[in-house]
PDB file of N, CA and C in Angstrom:
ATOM      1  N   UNK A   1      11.511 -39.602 108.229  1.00  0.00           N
ATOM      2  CA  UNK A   1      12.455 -38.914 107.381  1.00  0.00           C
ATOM      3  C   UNK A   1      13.081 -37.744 108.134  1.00  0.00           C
ATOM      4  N   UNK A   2      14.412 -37.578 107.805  1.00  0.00           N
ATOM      5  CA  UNK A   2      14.646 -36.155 108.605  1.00  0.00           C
ATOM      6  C   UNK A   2      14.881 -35.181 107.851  1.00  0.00           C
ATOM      7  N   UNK A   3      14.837 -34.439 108.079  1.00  0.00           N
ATOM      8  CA  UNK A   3      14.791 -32.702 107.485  1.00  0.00           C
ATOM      9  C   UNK A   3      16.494 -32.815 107.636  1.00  0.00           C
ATOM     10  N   UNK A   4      16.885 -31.937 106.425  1.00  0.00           N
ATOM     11  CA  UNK A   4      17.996 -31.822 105.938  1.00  0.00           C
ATOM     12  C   UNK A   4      18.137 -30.535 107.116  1.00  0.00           C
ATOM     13  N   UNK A   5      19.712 -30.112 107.131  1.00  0.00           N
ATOM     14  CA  UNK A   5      19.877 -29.181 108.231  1.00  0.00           C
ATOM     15  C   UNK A   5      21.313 -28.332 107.581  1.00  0.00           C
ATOM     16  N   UNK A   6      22.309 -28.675 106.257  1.00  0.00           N
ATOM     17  CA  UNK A   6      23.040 -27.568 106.474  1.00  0.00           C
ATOM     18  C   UNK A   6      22.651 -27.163 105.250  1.00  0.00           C
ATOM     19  N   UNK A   7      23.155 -25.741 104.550  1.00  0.00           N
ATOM     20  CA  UNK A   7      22.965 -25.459 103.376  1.00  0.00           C
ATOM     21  C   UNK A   7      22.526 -26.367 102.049  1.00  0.00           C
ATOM     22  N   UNK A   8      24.214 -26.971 101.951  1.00  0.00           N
ATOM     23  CA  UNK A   8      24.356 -28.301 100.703  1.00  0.00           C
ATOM     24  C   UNK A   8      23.170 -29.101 100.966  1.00  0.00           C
ATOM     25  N   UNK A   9      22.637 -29.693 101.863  1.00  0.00           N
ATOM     26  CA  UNK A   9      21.618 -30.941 102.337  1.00  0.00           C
ATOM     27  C   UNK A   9      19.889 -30.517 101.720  1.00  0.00           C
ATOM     28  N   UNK A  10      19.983 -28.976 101.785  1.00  0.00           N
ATOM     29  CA  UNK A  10      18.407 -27.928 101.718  1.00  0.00           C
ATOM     30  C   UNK A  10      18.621 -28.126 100.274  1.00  0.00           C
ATOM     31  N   UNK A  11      20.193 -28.093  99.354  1.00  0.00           N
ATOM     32  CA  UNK A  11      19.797 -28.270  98.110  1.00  0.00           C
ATOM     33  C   UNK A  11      19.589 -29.110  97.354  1.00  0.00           C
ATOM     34  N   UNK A  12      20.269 -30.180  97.977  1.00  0.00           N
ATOM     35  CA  UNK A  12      20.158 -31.683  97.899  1.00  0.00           C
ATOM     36  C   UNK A  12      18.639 -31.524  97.355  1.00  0.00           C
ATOM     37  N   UNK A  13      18.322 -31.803  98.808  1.00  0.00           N
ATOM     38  CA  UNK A  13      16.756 -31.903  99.112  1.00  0.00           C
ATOM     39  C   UNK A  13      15.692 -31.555  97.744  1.00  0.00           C
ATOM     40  N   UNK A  14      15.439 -29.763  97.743  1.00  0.00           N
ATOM     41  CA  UNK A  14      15.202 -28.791  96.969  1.00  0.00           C
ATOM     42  C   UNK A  14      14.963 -29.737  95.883  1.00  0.00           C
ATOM     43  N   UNK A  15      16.187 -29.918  95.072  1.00  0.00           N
ATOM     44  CA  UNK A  15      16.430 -30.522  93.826  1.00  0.00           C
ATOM     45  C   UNK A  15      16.171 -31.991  93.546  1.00  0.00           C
ATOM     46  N   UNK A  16      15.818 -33.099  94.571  1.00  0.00           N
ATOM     47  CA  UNK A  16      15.159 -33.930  94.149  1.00  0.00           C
ATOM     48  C   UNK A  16      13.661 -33.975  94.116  1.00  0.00           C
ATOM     49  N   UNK A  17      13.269 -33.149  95.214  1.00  0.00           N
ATOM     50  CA  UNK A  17      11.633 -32.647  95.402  1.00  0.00           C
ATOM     51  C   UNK A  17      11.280 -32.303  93.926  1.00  0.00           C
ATOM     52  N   UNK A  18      12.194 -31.689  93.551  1.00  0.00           N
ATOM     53  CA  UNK A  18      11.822 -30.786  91.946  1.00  0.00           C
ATOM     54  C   UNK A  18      11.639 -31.724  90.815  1.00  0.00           C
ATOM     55  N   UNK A  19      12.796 -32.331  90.490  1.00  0.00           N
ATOM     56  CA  UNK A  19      12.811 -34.214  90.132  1.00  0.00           C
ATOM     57  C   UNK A  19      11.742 -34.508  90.471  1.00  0.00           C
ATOM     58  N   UNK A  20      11.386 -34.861  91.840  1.00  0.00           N
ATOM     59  CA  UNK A  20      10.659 -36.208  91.759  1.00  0.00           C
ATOM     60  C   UNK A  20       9.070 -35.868  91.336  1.00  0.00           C
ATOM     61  N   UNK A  21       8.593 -34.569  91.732  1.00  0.00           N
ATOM     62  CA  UNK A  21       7.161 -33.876  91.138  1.00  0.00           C
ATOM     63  C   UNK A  21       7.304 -33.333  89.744  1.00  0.00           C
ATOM     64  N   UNK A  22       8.446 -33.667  89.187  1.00  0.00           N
ATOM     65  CA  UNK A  22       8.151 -33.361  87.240  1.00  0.00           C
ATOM     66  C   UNK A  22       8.108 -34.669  86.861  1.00  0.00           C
ATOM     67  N   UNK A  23       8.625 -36.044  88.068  1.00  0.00           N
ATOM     68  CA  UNK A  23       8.203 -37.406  87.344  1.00  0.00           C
ATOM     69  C   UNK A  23       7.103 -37.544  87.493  1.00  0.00           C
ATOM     70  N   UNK A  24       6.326 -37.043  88.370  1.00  0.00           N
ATOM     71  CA  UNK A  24       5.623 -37.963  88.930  1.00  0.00           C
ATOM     72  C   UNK A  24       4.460 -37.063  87.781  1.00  0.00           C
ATOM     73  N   UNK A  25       4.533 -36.016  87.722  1.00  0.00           N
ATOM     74  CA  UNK A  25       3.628 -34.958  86.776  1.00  0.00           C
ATOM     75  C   UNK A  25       4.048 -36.089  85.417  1.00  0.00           C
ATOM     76  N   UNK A  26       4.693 -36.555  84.738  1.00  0.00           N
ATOM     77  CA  UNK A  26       4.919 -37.087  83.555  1.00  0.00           C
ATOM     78  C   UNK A  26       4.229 -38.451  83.616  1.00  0.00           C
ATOM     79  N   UNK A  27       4.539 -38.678  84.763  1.00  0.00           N
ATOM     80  CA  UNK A  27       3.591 -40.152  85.292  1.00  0.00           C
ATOM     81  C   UNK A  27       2.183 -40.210  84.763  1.00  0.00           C
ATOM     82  N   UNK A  28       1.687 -38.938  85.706  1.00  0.00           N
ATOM     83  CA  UNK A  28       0.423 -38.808  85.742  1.00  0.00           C
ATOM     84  C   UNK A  28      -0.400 -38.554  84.250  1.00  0.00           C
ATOM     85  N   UNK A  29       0.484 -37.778  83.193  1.00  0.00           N
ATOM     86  CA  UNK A  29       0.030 -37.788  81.681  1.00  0.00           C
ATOM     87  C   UNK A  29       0.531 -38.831  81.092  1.00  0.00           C
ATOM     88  N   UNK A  30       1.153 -39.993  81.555  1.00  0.00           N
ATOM     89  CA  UNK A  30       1.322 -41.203  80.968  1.00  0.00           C
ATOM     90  C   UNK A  30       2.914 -41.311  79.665  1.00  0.00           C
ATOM     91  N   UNK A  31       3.373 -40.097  80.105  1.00  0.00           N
ATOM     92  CA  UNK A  31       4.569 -40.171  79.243  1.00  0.00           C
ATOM     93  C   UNK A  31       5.495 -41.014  79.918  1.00  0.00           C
ATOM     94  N   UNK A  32       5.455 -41.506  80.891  1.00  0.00           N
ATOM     95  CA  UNK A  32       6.353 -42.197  81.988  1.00  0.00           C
ATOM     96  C   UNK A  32       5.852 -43.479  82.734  1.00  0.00           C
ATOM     97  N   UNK A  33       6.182 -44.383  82.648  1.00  0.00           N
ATOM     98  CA  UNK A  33       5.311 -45.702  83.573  1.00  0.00           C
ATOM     99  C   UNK A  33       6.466 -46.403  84.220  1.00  0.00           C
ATOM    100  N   UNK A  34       6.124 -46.532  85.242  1.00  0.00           N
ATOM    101  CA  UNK A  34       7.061 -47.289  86.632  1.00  0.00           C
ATOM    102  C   UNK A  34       7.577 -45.524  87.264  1.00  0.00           C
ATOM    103  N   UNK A  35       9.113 -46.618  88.142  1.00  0.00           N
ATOM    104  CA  UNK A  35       9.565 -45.273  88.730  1.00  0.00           C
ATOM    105  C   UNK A  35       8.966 -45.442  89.924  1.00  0.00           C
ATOM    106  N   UNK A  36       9.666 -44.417  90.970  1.00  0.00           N
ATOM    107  CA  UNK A  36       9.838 -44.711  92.592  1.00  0.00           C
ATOM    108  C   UNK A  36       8.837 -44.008  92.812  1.00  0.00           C
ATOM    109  N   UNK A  37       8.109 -44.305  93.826  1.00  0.00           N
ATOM    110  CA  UNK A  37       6.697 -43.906  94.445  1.00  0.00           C
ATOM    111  C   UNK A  37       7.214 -42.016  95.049  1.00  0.00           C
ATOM    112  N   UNK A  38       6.463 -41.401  94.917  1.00  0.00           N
ATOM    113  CA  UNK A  38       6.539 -39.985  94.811  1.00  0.00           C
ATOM    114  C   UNK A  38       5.533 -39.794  96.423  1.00  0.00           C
ATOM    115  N   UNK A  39       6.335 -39.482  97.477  1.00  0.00           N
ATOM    116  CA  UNK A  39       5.414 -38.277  98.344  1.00  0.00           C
ATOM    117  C   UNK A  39       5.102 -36.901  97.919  1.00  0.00           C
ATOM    118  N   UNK A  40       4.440 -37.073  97.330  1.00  0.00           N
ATOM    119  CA  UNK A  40       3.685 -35.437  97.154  1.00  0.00           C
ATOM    120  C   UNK A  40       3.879 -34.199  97.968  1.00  0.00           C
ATOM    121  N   UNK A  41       3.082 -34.370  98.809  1.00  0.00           N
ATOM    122  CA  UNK A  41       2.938 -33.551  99.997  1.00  0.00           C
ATOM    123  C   UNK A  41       4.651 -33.285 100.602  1.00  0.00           C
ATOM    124  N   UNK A  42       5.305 -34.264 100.719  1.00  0.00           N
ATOM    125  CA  UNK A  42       6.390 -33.919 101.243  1.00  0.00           C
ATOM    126  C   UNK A  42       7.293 -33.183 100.340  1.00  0.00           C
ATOM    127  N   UNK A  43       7.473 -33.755  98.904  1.00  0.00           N
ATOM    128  CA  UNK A  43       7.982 -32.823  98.226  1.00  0.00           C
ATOM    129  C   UNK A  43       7.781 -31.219  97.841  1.00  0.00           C
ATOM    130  N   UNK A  44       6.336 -31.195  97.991  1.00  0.00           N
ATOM    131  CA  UNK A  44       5.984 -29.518  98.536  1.00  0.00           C
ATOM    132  C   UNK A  44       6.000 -29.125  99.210  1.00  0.00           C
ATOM    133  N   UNK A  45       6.419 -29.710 100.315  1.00  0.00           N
ATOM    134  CA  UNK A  45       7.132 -28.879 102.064  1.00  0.00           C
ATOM    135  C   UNK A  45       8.257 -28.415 101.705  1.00  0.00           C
ATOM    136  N   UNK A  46       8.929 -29.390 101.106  1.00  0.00           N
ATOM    137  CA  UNK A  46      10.569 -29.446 101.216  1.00  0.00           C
ATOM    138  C   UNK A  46      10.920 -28.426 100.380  1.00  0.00           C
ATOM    139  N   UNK A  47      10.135 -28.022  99.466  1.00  0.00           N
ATOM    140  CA  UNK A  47      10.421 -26.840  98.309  1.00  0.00           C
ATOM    141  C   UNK A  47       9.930 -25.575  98.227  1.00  0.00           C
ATOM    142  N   UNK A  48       8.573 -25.754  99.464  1.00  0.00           N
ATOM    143  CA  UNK A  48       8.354 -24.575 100.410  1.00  0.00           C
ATOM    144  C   UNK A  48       8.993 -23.804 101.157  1.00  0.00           C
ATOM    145  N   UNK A  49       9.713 -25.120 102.520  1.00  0.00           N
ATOM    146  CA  UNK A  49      10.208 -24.707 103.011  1.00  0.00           C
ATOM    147  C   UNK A  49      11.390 -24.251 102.579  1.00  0.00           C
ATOM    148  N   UNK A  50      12.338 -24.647 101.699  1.00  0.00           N
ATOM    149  CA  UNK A  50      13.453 -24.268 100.986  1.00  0.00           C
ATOM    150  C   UNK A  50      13.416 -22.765 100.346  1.00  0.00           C
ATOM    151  N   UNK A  51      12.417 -22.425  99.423  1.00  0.00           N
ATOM    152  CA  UNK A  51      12.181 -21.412  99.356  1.00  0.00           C
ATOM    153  C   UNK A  51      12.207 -20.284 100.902  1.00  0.00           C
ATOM    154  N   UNK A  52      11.513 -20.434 101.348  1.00  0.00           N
ATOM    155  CA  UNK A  52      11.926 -19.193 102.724  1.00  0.00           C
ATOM    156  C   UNK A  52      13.199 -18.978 103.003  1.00  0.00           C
ATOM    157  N   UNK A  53      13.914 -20.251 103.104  1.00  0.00           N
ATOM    158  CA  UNK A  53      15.508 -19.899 103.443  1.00  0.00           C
ATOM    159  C   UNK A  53      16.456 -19.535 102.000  1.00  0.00           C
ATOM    160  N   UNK A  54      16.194 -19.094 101.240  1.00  0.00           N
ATOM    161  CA  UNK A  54      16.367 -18.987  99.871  1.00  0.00           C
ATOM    162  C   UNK A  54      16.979 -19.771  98.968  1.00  0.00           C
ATOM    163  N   UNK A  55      16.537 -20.982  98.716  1.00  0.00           N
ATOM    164  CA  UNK A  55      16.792 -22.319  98.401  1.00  0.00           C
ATOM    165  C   UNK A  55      15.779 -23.007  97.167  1.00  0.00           C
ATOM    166  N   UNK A  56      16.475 -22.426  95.747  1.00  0.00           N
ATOM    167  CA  UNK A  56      15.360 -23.051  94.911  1.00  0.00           C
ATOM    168  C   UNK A  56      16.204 -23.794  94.122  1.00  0.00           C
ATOM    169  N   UNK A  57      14.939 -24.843  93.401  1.00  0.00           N
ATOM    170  CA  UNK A  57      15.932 -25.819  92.617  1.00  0.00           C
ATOM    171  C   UNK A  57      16.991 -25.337  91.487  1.00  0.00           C
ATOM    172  N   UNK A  58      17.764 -25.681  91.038  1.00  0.00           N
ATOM    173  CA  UNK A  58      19.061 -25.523  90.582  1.00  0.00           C
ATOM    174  C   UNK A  58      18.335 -25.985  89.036  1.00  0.00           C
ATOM    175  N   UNK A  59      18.965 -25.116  88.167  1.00  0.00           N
ATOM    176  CA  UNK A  59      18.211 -25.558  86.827  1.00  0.00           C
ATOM    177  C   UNK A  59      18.294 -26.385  86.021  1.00  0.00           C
ATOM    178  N   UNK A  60      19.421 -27.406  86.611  1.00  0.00           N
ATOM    179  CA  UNK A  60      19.288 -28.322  85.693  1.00  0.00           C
ATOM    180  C   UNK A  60      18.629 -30.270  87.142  1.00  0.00           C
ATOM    181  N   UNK A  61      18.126 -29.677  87.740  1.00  0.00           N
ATOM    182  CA  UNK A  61      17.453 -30.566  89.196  1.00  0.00           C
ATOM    183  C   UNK A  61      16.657 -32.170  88.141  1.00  0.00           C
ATOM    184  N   UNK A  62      16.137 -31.484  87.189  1.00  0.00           N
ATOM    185  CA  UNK A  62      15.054 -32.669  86.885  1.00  0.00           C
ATOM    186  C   UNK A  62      15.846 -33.481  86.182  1.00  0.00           C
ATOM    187  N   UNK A  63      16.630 -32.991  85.069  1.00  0.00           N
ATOM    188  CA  UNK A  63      17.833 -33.477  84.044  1.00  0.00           C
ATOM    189  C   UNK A  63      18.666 -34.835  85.295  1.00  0.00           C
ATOM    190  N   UNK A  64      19.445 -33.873  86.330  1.00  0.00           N
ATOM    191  CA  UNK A  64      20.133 -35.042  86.839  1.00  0.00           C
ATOM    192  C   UNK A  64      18.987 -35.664  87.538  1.00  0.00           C
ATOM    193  N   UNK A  65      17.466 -36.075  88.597  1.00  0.00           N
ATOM    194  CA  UNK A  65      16.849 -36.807  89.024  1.00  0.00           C
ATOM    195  C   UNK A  65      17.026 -37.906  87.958  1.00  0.00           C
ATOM    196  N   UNK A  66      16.393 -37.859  86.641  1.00  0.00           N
ATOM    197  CA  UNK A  66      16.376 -38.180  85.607  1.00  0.00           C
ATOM    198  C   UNK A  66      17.359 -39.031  85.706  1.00  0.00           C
ATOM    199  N   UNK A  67      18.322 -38.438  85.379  1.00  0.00           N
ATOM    200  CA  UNK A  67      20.227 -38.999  84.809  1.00  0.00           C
ATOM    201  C   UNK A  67      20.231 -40.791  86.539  1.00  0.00           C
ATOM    202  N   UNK A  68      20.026 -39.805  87.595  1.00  0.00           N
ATOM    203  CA  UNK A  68      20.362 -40.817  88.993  1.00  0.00           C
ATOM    204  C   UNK A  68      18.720 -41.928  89.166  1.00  0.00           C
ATOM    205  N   UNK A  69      17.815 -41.531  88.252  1.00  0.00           N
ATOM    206  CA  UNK A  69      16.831 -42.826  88.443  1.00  0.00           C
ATOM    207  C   UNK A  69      17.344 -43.361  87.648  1.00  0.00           C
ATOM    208  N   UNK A  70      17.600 -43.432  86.126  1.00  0.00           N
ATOM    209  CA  UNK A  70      18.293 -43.850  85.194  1.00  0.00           C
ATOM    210  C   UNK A  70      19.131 -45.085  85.485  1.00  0.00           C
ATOM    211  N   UNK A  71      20.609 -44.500  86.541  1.00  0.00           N
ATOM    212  CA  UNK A  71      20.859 -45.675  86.881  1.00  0.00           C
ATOM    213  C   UNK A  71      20.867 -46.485  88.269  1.00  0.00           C
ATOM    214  N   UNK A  72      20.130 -46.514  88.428  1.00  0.00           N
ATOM    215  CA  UNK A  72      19.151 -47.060  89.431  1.00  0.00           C
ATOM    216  C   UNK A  72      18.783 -48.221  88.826  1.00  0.00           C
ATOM    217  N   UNK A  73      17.894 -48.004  87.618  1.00  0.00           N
ATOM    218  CA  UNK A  73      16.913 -49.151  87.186  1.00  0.00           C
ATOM    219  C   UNK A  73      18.321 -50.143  86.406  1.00  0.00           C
ATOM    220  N   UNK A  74      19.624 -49.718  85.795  1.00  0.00           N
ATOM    221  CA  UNK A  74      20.021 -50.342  84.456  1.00  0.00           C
ATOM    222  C   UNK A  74      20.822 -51.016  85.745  1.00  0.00           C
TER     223      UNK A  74
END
């Protein structure tokens, strides 16, 4: 995988990391079944590292993950 490198790309990033660990958290209490396999670990780098360069998810991040798995599956 490569590490995102300009601003827009860190938020990209940021904001699906954020997405994809509130699915995968919904997964895990069973409000959610199926859905794209979740790196963990990587999504908490990416939102680590984002944070230092001052890069946090955008408040509506999980809403659109949500909205773009959505149509994915239909």
């Amino acid at each position: 995988m490569k590490n995102p490198k300009t601003k827009e790309e860190w938020q990209e990033a940021v904001d699906a990391a954020n997405g994809a660990l509130a699915l995968e958290s919904a997964r895990m209490y069973g409000l959610v079944v199926g859905g794209p396999e979740i790196n963990q670990a990587r999504c908490i780098e990416i939102l680590k590292r984002g944070k230092k360069i001052g890069i946090l998810p955008a408040k509506d991040s999980i809403e659109r993950f949500v909205e773009q798995w959505q149509r994915g599956q239909g």
